[in-house]
Each structure stands twice: as C-alpha cells, then as structure tokens.
PDB file of N, CA and C in Angstrom:
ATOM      1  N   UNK A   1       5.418 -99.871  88.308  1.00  0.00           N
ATOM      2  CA  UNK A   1       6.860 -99.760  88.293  1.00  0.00           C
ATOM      3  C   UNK A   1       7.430-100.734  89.312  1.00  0.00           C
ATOM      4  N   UNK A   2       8.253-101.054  89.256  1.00  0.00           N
ATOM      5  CA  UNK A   2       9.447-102.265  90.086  1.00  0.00           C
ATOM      6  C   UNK A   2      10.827-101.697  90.220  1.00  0.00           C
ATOM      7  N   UNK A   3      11.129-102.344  91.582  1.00  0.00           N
ATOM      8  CA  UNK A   3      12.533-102.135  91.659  1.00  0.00           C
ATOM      9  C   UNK A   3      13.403-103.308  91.287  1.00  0.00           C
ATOM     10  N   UNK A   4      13.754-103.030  90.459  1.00  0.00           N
ATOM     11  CA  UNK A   4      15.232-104.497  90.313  1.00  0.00           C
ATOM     12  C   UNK A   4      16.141-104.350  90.830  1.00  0.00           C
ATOM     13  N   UNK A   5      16.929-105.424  91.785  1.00  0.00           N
ATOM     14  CA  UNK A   5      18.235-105.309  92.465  1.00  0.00           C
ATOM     15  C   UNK A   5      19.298-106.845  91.671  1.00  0.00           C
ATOM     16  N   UNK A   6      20.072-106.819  92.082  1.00  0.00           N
ATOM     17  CA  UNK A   6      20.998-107.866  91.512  1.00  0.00           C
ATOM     18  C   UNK A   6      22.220-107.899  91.938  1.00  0.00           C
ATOM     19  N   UNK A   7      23.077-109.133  92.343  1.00  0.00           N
ATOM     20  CA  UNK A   7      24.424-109.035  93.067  1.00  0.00           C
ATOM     21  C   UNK A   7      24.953-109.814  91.754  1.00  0.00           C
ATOM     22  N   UNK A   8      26.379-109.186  91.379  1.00  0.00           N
ATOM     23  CA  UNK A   8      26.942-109.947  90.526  1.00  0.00           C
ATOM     24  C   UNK A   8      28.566-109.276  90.672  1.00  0.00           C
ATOM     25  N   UNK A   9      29.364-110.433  90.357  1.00  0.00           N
ATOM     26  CA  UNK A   9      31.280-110.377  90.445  1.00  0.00           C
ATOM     27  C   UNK A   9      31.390-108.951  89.650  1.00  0.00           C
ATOM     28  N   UNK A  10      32.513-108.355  90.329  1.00  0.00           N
ATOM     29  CA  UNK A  10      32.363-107.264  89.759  1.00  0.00           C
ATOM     30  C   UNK A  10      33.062-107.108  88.163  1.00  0.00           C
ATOM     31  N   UNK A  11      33.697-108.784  87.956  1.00  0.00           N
ATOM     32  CA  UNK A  11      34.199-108.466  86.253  1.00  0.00           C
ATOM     33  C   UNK A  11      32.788-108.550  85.250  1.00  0.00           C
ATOM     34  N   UNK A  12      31.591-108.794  85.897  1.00  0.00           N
ATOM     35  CA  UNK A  12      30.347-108.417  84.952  1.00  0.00           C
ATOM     36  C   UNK A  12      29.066-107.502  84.963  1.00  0.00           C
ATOM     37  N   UNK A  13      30.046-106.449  86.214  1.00  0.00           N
ATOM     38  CA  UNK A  13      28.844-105.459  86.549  1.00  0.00           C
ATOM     39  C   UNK A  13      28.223-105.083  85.169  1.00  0.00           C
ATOM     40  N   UNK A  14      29.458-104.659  84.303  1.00  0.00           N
ATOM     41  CA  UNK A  14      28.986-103.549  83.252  1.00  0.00           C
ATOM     42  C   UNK A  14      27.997-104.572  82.291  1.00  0.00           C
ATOM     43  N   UNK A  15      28.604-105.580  81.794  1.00  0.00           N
ATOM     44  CA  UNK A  15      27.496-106.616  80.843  1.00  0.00           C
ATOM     45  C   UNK A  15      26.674-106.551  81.024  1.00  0.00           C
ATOM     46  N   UNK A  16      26.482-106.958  82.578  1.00  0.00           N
ATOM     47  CA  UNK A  16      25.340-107.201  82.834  1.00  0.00           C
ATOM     48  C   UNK A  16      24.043-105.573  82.960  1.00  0.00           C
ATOM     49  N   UNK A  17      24.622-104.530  83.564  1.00  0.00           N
ATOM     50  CA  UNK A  17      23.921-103.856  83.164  1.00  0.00           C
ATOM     51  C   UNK A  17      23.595-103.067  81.470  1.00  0.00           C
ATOM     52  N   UNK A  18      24.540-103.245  80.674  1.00  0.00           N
ATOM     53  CA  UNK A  18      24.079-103.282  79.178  1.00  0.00           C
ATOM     54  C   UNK A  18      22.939-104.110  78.898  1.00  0.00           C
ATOM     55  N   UNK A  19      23.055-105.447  79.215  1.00  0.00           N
ATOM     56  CA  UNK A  19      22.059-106.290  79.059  1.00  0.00           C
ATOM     57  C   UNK A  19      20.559-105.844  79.768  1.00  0.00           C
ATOM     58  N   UNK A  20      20.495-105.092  80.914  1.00  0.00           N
ATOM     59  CA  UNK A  20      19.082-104.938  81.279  1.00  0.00           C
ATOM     60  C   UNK A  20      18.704-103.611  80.673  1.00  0.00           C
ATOM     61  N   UNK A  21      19.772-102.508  80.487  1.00  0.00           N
ATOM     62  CA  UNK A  21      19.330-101.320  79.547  1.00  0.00           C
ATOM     63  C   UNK A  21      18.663-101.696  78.471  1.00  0.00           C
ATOM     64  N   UNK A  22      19.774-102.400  77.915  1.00  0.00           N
ATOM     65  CA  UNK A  22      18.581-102.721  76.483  1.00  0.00           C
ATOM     66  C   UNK A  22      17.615-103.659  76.567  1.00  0.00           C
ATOM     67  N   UNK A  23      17.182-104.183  77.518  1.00  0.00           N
ATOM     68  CA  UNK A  23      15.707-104.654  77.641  1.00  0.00           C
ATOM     69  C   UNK A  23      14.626-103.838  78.233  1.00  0.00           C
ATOM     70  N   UNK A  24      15.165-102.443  78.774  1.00  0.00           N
ATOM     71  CA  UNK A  24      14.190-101.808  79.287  1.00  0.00           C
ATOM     72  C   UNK A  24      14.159-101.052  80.395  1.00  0.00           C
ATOM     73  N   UNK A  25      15.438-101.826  81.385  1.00  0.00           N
ATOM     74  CA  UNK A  25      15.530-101.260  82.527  1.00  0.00           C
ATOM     75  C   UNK A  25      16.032-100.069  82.880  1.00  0.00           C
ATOM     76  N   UNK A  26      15.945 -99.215  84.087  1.00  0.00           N
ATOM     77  CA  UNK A  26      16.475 -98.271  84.509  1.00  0.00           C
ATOM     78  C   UNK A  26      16.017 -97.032  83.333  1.00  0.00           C
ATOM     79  N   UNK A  27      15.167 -97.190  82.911  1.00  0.00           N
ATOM     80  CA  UNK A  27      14.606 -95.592  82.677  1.00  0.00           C
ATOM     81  C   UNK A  27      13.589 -95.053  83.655  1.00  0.00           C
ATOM     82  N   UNK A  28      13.923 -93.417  83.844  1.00  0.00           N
ATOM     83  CA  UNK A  28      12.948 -93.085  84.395  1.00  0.00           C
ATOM     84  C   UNK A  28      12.894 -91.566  83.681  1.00  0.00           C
ATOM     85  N   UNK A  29      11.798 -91.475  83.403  1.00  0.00           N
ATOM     86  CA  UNK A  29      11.338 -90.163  82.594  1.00  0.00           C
ATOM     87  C   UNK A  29      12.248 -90.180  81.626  1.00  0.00           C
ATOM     88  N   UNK A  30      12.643 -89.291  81.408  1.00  0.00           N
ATOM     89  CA  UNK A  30      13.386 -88.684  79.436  1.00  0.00           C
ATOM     90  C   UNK A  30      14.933 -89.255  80.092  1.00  0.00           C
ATOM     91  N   UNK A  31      14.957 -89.819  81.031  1.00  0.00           N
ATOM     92  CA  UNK A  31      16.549 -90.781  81.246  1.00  0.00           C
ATOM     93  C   UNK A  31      16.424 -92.096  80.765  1.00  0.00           C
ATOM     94  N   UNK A  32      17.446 -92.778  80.543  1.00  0.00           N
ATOM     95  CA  UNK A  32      17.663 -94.169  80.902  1.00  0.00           C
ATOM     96  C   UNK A  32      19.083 -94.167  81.473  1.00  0.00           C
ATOM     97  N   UNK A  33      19.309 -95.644  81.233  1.00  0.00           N
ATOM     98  CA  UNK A  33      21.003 -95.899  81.879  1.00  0.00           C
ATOM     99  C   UNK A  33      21.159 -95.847  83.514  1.00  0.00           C
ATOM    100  N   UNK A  34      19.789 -95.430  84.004  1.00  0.00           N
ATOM    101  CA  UNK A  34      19.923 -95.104  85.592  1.00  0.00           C
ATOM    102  C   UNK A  34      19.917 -96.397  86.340  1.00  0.00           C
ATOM    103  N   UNK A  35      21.214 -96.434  87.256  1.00  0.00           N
ATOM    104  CA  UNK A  35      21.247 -97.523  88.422  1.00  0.00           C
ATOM    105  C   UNK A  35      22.003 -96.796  89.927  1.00  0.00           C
ATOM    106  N   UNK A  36      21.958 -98.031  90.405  1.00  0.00           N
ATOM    107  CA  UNK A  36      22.739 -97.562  91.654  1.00  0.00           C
ATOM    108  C   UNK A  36      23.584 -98.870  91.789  1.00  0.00           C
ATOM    109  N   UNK A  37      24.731 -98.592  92.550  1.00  0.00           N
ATOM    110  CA  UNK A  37      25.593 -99.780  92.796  1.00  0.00           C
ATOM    111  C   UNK A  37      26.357 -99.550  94.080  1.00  0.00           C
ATOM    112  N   UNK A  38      26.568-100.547  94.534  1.00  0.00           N
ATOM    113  CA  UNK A  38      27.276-100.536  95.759  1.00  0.00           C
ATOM    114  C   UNK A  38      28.762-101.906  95.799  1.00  0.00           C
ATOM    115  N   UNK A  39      29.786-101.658  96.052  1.00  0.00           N
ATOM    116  CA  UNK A  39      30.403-102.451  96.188  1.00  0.00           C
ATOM    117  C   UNK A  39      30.584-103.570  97.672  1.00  0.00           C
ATOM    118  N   UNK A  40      30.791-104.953  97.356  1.00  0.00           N
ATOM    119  CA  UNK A  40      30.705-105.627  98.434  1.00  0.00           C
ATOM    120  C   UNK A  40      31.287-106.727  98.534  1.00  0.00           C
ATOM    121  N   UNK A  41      30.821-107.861  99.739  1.00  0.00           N
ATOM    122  CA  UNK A  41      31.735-109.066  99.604  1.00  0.00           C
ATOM    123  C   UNK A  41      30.632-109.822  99.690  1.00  0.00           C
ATOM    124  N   UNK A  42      30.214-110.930  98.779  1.00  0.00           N
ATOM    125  CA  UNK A  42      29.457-111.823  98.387  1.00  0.00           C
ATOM    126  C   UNK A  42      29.990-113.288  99.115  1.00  0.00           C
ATOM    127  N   UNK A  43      29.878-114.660  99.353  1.00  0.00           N
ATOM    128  CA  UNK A  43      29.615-115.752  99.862  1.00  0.00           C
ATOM    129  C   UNK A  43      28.669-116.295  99.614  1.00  0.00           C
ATOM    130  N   UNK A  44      28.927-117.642  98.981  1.00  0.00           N
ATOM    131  CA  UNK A  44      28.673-119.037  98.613  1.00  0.00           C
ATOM    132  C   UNK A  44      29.145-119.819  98.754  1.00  0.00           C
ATOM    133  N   UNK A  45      28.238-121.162  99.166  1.00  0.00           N
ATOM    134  CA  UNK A  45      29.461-122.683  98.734  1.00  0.00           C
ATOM    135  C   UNK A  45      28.656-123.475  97.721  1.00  0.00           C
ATOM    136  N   UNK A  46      29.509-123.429  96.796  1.00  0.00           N
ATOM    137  CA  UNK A  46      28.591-124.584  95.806  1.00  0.00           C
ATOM    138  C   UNK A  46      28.619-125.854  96.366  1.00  0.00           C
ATOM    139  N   UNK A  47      27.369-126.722  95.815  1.00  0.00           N
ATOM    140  CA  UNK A  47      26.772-128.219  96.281  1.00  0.00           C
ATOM    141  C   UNK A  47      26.930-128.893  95.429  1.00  0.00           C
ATOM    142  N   UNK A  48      26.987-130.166  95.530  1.00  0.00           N
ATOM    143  CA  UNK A  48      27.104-131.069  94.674  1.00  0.00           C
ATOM    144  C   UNK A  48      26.134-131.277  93.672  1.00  0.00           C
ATOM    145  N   UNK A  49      26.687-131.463  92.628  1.00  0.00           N
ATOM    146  CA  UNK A  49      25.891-131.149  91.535  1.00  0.00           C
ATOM    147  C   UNK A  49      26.055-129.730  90.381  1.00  0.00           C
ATOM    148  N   UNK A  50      26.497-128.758  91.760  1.00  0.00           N
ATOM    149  CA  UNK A  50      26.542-127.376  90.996  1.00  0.00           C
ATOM    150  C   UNK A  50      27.495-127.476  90.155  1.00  0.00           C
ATOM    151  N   UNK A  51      27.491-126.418  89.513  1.00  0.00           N
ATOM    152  CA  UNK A  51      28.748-126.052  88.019  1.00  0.00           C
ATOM    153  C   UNK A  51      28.833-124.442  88.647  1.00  0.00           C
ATOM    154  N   UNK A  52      29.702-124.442  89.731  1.00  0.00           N
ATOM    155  CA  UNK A  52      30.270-122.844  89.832  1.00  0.00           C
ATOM    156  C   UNK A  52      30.741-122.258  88.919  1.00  0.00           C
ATOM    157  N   UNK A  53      30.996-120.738  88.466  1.00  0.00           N
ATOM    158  CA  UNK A  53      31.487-119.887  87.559  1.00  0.00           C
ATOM    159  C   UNK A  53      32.732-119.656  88.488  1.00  0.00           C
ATOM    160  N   UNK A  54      32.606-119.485  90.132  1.00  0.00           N
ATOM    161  CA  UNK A  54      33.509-119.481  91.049  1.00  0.00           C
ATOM    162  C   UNK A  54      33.803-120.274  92.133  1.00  0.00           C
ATOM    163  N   UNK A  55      34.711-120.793  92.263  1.00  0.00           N
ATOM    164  CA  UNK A  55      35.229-121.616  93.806  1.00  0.00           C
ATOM    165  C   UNK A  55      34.830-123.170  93.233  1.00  0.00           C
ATOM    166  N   UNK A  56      34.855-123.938  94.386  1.00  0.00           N
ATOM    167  CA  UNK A  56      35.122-125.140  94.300  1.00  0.00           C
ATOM    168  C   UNK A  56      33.564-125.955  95.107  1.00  0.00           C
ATOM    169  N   UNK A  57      33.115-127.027  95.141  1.00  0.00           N
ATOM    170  CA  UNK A  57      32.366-128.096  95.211  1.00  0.00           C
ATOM    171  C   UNK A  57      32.694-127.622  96.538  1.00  0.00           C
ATOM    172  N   UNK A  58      31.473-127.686  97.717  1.00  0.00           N
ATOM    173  CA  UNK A  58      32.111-127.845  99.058  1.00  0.00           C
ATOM    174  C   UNK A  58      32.505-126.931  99.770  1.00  0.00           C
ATOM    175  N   UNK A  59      33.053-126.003  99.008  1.00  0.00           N
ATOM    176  CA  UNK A  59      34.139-125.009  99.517  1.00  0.00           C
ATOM    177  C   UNK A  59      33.450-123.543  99.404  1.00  0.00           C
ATOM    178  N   UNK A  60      33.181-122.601 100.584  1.00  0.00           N
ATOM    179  CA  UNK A  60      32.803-121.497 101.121  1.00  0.00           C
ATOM    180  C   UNK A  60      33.578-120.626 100.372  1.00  0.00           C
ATOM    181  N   UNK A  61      32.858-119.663  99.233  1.00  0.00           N
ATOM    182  CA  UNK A  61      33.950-118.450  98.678  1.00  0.00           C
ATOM    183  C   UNK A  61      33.200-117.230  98.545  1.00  0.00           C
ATOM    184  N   UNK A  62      34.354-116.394  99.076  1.00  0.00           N
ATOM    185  CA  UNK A  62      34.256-115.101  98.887  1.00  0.00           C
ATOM    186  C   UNK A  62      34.460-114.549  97.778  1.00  0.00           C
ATOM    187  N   UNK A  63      33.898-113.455  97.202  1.00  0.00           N
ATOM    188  CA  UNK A  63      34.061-112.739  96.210  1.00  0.00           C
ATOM    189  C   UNK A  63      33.579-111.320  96.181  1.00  0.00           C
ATOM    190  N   UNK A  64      34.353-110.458  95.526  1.00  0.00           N
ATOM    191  CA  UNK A  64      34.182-108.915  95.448  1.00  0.00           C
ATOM    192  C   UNK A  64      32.780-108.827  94.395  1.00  0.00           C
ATOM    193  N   UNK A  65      31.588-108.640  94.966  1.00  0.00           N
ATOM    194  CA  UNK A  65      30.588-108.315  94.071  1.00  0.00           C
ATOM    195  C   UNK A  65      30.368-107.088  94.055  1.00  0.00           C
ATOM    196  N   UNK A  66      29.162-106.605  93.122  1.00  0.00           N
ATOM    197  CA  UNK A  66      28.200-105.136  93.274  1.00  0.00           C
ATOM    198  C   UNK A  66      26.762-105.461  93.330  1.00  0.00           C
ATOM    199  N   UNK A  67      25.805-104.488  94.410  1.00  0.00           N
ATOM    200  CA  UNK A  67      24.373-105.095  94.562  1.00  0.00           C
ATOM    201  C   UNK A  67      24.622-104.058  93.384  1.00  0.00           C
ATOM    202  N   UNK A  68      23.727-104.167  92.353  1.00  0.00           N
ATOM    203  CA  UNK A  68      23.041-102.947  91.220  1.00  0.00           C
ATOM    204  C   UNK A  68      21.322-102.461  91.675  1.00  0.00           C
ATOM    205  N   UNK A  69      21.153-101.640  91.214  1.00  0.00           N
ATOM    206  CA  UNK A  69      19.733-101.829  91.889  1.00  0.00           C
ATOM    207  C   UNK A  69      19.289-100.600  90.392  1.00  0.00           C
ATOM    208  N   UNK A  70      18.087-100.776  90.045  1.00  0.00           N
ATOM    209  CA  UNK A  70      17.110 -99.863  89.185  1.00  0.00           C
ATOM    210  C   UNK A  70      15.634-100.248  89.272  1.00  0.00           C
ATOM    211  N   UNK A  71      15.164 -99.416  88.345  1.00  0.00           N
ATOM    212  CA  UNK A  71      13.633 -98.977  88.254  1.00  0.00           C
ATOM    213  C   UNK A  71      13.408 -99.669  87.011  1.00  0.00           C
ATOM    214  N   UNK A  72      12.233-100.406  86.810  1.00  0.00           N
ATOM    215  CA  UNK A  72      11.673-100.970  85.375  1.00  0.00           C
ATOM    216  C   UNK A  72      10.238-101.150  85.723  1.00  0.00           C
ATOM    217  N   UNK A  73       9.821-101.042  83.941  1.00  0.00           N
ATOM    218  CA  UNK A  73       8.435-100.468  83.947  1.00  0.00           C
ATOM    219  C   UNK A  73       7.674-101.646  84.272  1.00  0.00           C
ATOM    220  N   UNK A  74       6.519-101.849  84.273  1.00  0.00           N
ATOM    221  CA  UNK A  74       5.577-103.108  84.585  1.00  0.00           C
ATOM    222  C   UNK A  74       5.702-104.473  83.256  1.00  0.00           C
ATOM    223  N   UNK A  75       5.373-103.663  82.105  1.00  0.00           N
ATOM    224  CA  UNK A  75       5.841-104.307  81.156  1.00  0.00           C
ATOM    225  C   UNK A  75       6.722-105.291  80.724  1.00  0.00           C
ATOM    226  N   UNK A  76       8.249-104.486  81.164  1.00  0.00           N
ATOM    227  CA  UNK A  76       9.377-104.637  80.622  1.00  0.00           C
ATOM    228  C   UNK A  76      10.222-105.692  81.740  1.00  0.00           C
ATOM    229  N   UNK A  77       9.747-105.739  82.970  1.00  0.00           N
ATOM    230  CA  UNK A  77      10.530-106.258  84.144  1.00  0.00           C
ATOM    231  C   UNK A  77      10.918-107.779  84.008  1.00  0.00           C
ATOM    232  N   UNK A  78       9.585-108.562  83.045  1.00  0.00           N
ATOM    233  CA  UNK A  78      10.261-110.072  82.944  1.00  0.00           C
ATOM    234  C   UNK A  78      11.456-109.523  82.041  1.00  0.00           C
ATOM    235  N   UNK A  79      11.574-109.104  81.115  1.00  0.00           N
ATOM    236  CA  UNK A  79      12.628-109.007  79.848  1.00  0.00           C
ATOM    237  C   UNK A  79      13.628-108.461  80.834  1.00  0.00           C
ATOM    238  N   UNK A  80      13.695-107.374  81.560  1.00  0.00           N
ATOM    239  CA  UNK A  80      15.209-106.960  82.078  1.00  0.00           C
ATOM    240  C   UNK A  80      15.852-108.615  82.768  1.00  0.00           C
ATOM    241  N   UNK A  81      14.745-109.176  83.528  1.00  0.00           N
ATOM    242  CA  UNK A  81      15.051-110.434  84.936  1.00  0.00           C
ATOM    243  C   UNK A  81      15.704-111.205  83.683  1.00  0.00           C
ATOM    244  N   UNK A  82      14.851-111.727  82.579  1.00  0.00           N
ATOM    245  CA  UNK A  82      15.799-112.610  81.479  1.00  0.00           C
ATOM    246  C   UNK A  82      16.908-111.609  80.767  1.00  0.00           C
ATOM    247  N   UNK A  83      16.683-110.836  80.651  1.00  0.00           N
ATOM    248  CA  UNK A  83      18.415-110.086  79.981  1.00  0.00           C
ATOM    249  C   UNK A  83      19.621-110.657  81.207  1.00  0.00           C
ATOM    250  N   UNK A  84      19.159-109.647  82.719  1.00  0.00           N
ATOM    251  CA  UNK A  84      20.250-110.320  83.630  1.00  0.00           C
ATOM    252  C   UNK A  84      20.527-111.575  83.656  1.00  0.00           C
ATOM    253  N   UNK A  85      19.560-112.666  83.665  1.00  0.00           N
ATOM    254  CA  UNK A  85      20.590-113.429  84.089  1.00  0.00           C
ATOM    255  C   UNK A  85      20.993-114.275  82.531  1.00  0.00           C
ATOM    256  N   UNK A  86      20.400-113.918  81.583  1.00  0.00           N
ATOM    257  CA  UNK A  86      21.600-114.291  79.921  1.00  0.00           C
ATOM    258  C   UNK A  86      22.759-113.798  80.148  1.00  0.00           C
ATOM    259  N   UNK A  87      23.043-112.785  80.502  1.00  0.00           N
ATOM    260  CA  UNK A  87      24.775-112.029  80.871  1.00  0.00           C
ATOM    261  C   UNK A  87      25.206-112.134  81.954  1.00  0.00           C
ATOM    262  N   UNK A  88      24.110-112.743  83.026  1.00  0.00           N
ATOM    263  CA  UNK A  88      25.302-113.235  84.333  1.00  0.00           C
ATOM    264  C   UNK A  88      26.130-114.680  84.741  1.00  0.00           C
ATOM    265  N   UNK A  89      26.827-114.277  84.814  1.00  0.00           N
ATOM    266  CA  UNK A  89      27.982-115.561  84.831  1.00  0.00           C
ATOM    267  C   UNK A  89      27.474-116.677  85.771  1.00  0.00           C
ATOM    268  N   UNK A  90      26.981-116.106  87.011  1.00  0.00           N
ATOM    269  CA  UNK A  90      26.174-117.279  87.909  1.00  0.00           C
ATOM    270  C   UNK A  90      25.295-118.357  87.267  1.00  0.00           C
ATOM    271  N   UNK A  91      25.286-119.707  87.443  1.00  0.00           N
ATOM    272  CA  UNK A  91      24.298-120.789  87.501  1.00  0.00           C
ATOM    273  C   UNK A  91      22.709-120.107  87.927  1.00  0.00           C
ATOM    274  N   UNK A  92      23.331-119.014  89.065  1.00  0.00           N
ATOM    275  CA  UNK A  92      22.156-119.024  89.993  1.00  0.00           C
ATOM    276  C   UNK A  92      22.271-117.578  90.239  1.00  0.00           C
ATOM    277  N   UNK A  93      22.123-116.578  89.977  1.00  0.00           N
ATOM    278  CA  UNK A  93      22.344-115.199  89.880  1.00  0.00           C
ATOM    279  C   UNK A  93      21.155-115.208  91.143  1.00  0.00           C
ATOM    280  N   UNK A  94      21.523-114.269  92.092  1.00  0.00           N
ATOM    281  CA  UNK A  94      20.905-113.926  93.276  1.00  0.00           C
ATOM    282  C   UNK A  94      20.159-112.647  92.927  1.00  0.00           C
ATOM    283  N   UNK A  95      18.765-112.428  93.074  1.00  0.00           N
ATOM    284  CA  UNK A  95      18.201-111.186  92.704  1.00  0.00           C
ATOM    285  C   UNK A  95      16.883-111.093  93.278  1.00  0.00           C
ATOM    286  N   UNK A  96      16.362-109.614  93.138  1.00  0.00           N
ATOM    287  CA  UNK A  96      14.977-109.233  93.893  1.00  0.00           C
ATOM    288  C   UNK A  96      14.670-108.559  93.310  1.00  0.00           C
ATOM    289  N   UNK A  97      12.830-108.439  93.248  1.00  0.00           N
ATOM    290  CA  UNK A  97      12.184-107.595  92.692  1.00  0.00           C
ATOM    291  C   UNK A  97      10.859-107.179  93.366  1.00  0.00           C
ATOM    292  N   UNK A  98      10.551-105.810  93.464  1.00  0.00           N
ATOM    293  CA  UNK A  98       9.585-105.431  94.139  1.00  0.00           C
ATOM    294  C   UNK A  98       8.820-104.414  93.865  1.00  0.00           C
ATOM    295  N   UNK A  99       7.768-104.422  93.407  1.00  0.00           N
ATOM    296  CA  UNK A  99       6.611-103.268  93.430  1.00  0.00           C
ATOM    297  C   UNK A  99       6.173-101.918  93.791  1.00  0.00           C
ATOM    298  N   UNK A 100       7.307-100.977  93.401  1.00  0.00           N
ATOM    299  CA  UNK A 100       6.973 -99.824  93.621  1.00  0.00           C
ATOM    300  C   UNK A 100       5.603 -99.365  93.980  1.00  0.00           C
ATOM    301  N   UNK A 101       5.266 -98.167  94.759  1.00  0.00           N
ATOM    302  CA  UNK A 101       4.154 -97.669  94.247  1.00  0.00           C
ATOM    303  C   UNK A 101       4.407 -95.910  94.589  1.00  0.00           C
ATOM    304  N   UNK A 102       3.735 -95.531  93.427  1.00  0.00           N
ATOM    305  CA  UNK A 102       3.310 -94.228  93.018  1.00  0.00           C
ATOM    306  C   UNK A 102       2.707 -93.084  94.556  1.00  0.00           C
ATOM    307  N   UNK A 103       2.666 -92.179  94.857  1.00  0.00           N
ATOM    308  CA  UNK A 103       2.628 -91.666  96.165  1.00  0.00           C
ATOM    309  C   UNK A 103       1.896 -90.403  95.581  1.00  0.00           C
TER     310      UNK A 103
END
C-alpha cells in the first residue's frame, strides 16, 4: 500500500480527485472516495522556458491550493500518479509518494 499526496489550485481539487478515484485511488476496505485535504498557500516562480497555468515568467506567485493526500494499492499507484497529473492543470504538478507498511 502507498500513500499519495498532491498540491493542486483549489479550482481542480475535485477533477483531480475524480481522476485518481477512478484509477484506483483512495480505497480502503469496502470504501473508496477516501482522502484528506487541507487548505493552503502554494508558491512558485516560473523559469524561462516554462508555460505556467499560473503567474508570469520570472515572477513569484501565490496561490490558494489543497495538499490531498490518500491510500492506493501497490498495483494501482502508477495509474492514480498518471490519472493526477492528466487532470492537473500544472506543467509540473508537485507530488509524493510513499510506502506504507502493514503493522
């Protein structure tokens, strides 16, 4: 099992978590749909070269994100990582993943 986390603007929390449900993520036992979210303030400056979804070349921006965070099975965890970032608006979607273990 793995934990998936993910920061994304908060006009694509919900997409984006549709998109990892139906690849797999966030079930645990006879549930699915399970996450956690936290609201926050995100910072970047895009570089030259980049194609921001937000702010400008150069320029330091803030934005109202949500970390999301869930559980996905061993299996399924590349497919949720490619669902998120097909539905996230970022070039560069910021995310982590880590290796549960069983106790």
């Amino acid at each position: 099992m793995y934990k998936f986390c993910y920061f994304v603007p908060a006009s694509h929390v919900e997409q984006t978590k549709a998109a990892v449900f139906s690849a797999g993520g966030g079930r645990i036992g006879d549930y699915d749909s399970c996450a956690w979210q936290t609201q926050g303030q995100g910072q970047f400056r895009p570089l030259k070269g980049s194609d921001p979804f937000l702010g400008s070349e150069g320029e330091v921006e803030r934005v109202e994100e949500y970390r999301v965070e869930m559980v996905c099975e061993d299996h399924l965890i590349r497919e949720a990582v490619a669902a998120m970032k097909q539905a996230h608006p970022y070039e560069e979607p910021a995310y982590e993943v880590y290796r549960l273990e069983d106790l």
